[in-house]
N, C-alpha and C. Protein backbone atom coordinates (compact mmCIF):
# COMPACT_ATOMS: atom_id res chain seq x y z
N UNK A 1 -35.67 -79.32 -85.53
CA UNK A 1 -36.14 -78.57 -84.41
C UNK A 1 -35.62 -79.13 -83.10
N UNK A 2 -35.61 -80.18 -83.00
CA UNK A 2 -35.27 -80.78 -82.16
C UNK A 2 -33.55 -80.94 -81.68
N UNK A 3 -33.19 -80.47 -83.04
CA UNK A 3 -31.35 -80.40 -82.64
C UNK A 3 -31.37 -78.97 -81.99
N UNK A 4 -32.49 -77.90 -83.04
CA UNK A 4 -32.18 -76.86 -82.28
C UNK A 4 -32.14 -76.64 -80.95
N UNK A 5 -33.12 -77.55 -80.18
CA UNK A 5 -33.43 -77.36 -78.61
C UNK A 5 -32.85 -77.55 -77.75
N UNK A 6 -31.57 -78.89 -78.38
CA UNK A 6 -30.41 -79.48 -77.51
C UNK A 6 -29.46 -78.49 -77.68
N UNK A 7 -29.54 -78.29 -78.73
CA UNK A 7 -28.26 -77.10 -78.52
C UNK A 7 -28.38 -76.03 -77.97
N UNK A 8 -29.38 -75.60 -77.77
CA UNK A 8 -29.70 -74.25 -76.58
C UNK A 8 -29.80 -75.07 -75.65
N UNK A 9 -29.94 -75.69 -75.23
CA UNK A 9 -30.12 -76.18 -73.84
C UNK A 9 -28.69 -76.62 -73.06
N UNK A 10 -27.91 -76.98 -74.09
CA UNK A 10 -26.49 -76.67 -73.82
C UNK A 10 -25.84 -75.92 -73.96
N UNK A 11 -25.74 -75.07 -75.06
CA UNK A 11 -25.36 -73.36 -74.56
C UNK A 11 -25.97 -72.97 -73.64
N UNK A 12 -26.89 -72.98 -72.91
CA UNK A 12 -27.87 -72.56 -71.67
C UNK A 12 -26.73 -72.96 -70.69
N UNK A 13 -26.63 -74.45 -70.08
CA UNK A 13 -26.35 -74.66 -69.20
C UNK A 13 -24.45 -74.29 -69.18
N UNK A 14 -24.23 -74.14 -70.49
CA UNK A 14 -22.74 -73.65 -70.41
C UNK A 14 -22.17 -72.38 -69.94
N UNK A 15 -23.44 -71.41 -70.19
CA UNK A 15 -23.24 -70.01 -69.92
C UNK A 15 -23.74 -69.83 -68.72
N UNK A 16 -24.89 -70.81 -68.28
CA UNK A 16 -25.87 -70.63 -67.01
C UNK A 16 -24.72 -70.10 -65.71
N UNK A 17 -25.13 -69.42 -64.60
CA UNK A 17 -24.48 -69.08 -63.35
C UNK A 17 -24.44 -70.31 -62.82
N UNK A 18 -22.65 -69.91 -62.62
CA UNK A 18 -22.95 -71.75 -61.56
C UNK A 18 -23.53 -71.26 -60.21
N UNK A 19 -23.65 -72.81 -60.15
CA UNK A 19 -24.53 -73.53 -58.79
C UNK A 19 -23.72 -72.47 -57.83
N UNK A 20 -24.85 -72.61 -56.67
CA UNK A 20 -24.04 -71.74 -55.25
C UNK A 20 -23.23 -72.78 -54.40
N UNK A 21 -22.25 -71.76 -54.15
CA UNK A 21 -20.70 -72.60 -53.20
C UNK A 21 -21.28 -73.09 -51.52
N UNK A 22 -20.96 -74.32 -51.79
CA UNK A 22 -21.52 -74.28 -49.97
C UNK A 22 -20.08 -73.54 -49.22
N UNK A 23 -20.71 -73.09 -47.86
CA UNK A 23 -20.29 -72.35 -47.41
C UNK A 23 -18.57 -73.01 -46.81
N UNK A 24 -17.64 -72.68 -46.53
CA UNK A 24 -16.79 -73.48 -46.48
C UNK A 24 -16.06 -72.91 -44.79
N UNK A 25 -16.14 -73.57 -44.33
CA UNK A 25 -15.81 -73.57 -42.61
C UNK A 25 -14.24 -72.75 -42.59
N UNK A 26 -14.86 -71.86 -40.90
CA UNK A 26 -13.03 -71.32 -41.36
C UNK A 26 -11.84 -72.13 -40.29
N UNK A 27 -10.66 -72.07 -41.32
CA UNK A 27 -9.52 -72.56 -40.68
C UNK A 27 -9.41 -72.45 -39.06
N UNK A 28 -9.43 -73.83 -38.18
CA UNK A 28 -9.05 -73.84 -37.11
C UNK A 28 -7.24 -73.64 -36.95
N UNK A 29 -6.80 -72.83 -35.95
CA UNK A 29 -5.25 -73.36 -36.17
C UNK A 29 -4.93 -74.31 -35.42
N UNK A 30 -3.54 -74.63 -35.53
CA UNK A 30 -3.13 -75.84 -34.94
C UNK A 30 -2.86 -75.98 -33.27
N UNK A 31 -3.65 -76.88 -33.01
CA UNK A 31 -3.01 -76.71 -31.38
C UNK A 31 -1.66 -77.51 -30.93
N UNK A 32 -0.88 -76.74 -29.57
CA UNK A 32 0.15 -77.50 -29.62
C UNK A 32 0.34 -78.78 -28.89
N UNK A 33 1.07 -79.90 -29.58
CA UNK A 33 1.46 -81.19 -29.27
C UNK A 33 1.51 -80.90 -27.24
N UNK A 34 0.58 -81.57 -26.58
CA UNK A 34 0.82 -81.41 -25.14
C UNK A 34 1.91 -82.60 -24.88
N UNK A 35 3.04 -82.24 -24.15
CA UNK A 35 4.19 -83.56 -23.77
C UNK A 35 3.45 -84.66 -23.05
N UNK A 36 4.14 -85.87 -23.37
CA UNK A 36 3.45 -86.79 -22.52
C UNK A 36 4.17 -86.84 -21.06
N UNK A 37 2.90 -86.76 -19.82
CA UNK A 37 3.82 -86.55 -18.89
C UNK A 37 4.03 -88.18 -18.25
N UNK A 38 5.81 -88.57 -17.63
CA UNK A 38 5.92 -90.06 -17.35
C UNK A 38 5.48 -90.17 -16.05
N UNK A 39 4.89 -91.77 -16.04
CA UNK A 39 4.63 -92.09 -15.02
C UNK A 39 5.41 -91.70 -13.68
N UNK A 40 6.74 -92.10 -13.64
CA UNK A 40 7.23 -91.75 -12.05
C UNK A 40 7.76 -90.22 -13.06
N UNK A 41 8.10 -89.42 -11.34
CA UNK A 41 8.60 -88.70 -11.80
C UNK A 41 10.24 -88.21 -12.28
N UNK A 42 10.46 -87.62 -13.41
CA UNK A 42 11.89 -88.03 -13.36
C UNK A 42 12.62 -86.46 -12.46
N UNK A 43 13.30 -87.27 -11.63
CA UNK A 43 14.52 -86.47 -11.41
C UNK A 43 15.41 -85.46 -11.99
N UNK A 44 15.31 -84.40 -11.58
CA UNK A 44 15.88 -83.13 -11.69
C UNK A 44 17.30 -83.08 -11.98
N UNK A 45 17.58 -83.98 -11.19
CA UNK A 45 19.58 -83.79 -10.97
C UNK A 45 20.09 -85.23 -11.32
N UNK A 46 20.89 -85.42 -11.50
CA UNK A 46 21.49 -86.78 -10.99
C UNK A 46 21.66 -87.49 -9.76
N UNK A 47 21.11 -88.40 -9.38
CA UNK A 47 21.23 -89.29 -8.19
C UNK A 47 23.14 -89.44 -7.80
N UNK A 48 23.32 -88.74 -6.51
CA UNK A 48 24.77 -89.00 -6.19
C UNK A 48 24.79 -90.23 -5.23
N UNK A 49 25.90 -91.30 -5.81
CA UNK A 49 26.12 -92.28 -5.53
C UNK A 49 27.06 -92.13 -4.39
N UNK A 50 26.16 -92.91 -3.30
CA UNK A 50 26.99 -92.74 -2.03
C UNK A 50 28.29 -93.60 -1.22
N UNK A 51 28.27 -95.29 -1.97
CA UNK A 51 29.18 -95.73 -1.99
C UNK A 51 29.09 -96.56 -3.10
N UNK A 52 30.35 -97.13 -3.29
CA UNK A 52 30.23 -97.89 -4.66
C UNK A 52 31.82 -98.99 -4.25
N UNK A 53 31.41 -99.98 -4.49
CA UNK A 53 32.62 -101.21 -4.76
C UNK A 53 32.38 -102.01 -5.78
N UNK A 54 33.79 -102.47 -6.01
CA UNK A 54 34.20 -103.46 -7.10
C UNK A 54 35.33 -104.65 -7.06
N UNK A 55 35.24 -105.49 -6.92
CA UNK A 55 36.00 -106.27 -6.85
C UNK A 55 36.18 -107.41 -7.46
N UNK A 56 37.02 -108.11 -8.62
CA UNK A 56 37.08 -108.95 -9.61
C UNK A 56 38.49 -109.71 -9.35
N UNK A 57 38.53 -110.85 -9.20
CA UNK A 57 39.19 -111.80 -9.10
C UNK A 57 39.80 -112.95 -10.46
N UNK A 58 41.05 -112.85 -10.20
CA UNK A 58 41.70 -113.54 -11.26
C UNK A 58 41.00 -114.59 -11.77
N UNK A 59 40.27 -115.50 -10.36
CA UNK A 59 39.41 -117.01 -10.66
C UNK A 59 38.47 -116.78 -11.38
N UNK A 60 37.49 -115.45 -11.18
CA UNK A 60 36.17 -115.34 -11.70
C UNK A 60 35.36 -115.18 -11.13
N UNK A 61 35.27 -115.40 -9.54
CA UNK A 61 34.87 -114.33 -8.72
C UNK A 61 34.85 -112.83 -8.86
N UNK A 62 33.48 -112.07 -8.16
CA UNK A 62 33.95 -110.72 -8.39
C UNK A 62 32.57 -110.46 -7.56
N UNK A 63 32.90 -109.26 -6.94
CA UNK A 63 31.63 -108.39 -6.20
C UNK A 63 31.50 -107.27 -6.67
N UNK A 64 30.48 -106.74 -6.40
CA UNK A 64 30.08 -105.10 -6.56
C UNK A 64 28.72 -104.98 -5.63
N UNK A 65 28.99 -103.59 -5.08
CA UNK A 65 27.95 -102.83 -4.63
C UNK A 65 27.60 -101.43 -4.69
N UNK A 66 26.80 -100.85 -4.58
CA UNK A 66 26.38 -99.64 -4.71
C UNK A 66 25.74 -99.02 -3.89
N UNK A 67 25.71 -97.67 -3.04
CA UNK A 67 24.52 -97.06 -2.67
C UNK A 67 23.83 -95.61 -3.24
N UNK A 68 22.79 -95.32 -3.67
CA UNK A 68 22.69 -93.99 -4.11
C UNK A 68 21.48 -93.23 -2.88
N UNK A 69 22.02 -92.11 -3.18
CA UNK A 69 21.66 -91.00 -2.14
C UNK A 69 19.92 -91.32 -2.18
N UNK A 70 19.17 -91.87 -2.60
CA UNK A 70 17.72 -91.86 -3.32
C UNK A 70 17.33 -93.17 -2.64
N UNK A 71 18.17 -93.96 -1.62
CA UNK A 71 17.62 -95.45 -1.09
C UNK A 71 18.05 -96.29 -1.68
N UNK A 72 18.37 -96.34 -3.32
CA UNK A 72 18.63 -97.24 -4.06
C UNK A 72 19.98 -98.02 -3.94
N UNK A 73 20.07 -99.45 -3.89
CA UNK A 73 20.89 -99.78 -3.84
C UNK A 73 21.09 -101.51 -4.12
N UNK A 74 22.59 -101.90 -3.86
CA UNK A 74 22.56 -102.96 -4.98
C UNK A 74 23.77 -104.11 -4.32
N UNK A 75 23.91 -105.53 -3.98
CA UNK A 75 25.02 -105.83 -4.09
C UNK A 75 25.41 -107.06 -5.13
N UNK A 76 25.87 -107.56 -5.41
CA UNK A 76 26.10 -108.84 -6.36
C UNK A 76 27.75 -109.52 -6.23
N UNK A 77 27.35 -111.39 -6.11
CA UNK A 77 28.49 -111.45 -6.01
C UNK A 77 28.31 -112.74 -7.40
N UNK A 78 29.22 -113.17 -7.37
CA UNK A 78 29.48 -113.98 -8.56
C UNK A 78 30.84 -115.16 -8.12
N UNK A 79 30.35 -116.41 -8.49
CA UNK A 79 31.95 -117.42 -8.16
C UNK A 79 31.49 -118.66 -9.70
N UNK A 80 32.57 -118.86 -10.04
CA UNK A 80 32.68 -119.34 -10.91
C UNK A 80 32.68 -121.08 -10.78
N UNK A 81 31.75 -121.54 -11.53
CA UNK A 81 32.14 -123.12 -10.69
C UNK A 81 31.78 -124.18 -12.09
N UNK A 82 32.20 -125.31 -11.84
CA UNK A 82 31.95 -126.11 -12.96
C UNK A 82 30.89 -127.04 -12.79
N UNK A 83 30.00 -127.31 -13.97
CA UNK A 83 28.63 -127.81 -13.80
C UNK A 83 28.27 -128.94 -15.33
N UNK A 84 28.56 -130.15 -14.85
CA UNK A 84 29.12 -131.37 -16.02
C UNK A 84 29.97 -130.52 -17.38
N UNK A 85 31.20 -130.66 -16.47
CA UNK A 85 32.32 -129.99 -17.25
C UNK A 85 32.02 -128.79 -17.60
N UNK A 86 31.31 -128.06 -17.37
CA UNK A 86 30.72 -126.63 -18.36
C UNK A 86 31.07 -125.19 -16.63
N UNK A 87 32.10 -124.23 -17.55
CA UNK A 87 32.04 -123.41 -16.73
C UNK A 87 31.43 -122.52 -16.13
N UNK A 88 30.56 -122.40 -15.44
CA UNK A 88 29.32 -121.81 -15.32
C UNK A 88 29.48 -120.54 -14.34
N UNK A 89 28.91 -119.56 -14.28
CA UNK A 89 29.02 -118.23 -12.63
C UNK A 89 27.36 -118.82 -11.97
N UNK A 90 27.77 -118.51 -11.00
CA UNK A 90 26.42 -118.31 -10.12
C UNK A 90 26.62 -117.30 -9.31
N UNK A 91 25.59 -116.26 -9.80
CA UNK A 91 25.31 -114.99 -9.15
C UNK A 91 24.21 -114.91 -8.11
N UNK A 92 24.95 -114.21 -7.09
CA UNK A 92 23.52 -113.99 -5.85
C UNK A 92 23.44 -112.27 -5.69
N UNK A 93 22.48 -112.42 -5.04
CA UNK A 93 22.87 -110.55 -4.64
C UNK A 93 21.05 -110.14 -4.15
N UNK A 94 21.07 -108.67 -4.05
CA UNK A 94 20.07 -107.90 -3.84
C UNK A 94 19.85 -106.81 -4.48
N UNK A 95 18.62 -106.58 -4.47
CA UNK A 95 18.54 -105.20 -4.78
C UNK A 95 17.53 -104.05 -4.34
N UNK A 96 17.55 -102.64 -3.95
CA UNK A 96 16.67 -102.54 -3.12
C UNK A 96 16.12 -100.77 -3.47
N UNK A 97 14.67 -100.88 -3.76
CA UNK A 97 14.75 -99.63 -4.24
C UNK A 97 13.71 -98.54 -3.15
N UNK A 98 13.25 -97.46 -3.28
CA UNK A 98 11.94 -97.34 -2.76
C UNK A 98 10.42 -96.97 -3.99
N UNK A 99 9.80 -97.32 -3.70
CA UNK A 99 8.76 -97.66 -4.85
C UNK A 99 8.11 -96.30 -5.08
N UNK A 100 6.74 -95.73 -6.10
CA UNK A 100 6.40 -94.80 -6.27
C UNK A 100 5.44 -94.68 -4.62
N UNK A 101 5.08 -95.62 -4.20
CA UNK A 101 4.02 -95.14 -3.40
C UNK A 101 5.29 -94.56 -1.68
N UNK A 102 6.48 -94.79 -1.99
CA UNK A 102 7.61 -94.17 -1.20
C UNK A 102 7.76 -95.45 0.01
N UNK A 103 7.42 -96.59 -0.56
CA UNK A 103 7.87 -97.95 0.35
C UNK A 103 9.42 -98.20 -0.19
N UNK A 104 9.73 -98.80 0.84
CA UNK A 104 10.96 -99.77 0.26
C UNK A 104 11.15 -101.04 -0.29
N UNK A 105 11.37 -101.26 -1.08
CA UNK A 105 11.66 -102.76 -1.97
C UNK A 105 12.71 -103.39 -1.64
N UNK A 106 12.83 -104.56 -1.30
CA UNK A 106 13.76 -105.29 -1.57
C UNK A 106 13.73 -106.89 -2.60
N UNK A 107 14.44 -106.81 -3.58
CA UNK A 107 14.44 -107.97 -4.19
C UNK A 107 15.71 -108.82 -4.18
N UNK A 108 15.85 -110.10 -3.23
CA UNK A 108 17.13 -110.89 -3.00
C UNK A 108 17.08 -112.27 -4.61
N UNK A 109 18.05 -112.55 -5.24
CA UNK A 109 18.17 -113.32 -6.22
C UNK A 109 19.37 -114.37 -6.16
N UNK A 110 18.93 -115.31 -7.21
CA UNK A 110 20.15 -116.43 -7.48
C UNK A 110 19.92 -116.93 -8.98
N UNK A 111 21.29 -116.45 -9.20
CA UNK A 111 21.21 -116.92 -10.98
C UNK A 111 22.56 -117.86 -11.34
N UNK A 112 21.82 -119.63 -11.55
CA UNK A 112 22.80 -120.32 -11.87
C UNK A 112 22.21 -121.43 -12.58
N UNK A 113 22.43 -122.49 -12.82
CA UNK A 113 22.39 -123.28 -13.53
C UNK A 113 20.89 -123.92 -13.76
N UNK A 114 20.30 -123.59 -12.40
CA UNK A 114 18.90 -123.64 -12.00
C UNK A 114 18.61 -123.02 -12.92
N UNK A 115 18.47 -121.39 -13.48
CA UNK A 115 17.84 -120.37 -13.74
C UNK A 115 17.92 -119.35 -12.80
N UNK A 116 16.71 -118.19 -13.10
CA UNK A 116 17.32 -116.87 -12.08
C UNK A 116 15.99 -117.32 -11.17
N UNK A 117 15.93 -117.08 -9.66
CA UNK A 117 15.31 -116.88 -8.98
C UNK A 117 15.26 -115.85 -8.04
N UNK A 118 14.37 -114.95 -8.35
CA UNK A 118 14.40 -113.64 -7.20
C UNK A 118 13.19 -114.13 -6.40
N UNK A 119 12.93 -113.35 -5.21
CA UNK A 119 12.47 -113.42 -3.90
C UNK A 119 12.04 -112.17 -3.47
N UNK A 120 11.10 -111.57 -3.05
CA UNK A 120 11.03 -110.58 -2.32
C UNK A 120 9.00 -110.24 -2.03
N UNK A 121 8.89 -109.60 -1.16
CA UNK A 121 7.61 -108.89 -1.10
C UNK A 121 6.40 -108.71 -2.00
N UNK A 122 7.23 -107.84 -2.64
CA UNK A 122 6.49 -107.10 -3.67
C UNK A 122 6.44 -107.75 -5.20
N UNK A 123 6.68 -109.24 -5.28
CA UNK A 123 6.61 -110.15 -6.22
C UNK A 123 5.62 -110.81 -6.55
N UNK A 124 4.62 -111.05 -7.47
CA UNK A 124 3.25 -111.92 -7.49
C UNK A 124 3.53 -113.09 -7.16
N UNK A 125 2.86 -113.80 -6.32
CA UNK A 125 2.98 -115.44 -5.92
C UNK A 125 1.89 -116.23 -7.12
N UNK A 126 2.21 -117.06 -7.27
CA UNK A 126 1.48 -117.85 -8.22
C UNK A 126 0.10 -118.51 -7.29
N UNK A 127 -1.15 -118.57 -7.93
CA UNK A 127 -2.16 -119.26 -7.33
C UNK A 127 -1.61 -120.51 -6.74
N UNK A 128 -2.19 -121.38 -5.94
CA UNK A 128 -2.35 -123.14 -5.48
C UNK A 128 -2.76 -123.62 -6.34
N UNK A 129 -1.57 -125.04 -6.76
CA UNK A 129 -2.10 -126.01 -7.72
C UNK A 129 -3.36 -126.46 -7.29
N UNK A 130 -4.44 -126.75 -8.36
CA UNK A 130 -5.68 -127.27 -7.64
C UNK A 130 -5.52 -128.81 -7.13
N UNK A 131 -6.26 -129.29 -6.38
CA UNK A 131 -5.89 -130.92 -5.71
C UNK A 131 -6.21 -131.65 -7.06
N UNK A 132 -6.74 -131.73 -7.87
CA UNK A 132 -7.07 -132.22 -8.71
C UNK A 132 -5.99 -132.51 -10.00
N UNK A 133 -5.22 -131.85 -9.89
CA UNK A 133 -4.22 -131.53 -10.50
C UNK A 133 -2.89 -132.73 -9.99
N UNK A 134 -2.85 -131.83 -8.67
CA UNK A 134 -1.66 -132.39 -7.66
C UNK A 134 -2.15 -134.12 -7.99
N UNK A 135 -3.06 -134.74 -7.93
CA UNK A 135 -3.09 -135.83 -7.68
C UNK A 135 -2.70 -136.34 -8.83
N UNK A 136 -2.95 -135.73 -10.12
CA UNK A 136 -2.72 -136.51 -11.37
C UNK A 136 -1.11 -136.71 -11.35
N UNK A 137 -0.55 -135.46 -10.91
CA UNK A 137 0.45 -135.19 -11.06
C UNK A 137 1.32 -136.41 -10.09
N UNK A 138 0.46 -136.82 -9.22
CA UNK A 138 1.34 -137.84 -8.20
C UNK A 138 1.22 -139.09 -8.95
N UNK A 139 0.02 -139.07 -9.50
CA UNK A 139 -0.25 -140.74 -10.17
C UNK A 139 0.66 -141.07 -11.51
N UNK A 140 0.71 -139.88 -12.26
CA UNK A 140 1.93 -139.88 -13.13
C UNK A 140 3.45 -140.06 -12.70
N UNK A 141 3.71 -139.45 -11.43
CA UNK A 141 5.36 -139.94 -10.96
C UNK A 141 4.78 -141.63 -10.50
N UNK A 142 4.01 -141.71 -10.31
CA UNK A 142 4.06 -143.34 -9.21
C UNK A 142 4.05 -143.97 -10.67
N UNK A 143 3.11 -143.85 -11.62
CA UNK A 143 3.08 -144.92 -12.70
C UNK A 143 3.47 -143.78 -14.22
N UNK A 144 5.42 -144.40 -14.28
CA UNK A 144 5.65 -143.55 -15.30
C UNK A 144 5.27 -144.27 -16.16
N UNK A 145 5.41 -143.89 -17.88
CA UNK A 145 4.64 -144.30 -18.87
C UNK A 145 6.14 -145.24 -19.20
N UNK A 146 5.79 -146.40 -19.60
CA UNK A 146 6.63 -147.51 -20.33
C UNK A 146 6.26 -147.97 -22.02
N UNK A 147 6.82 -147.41 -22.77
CA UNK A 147 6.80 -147.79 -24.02
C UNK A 147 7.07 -149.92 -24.20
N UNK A 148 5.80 -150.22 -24.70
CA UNK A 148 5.22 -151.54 -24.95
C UNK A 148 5.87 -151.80 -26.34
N UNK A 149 6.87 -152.95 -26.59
CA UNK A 149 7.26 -153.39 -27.83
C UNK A 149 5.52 -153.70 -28.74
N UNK A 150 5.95 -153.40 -29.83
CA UNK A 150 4.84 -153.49 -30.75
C UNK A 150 4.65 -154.72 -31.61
N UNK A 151 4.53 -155.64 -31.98
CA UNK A 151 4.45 -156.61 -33.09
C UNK A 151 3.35 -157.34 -33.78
């Protein structure tokens, strides 16, 4: 009796109406990709360059400058020199743009054996060493460290 009951009870649930469908949301379509717009704005045309030089020298010297119709502009010179035997350039120059807020920039530089150093305005200055600092820093040049034979 008891087999009989399982087995109707599974023919039951085999034939039973299925369960109800949840309801199923309708298709949104796709929206379109919006461009990303860039920070400055870009220019329409090409910037026409209003003067332009070049000049390169057999030694290794050489200049160039540039002006474009847009403020922008540029000069650089370069001389070739020797630095413990090693042939080295040292480049100076400028460069000068106008910024988004429609100021003018200028950034003056020197790139040589030092490293590059630019200069200008619109450059972050580094905080003041604190005194606390500075002083260690003096007591360390006055008393350099001397390595003590060991035995």
């Amino acid at each position: 009796m008891i087999k009989l009951a399982t087995a109707l009870v599974v023919l039951g649930t085999c034939f039973a109406a299925p369960p109800a469908l949840l309801p199923v949301p309708p298709i949104q379509p796709i929206q379109p990709i919006q461009p990303i717009q860039p920070i400055l704005p870009v220019p329409q045309k090409p910037v026409a360059i209003i003067t332009q030089t070049n000049d390169i020298q057999p030694d290794g010297q050489y200049t160039f400058s540039f002006e474009a119709e847009d403020g922008t502009s540029q000069e650089q010179s370069g001389v070739l020199k020797t630095v413990e035997e090693v042939p080295v350039i040292t480049v100076s120059g400028k460069y000068s743009y106008v910024d988004s807020n429609g100021s003018p920039q200028t950034i003056t530089y020197i790139a040589d054996e030092n490293g590059y150093r630019p200069e200008g305005d619109s450059l972050p200055v580094p905080p003041a060493i604190p005194e606390a600092i500075l002083r260690a820093l003096q007591y360390i040049e006055a008393n350099p460290y001397v390595e003590k034979d060991r035995k």
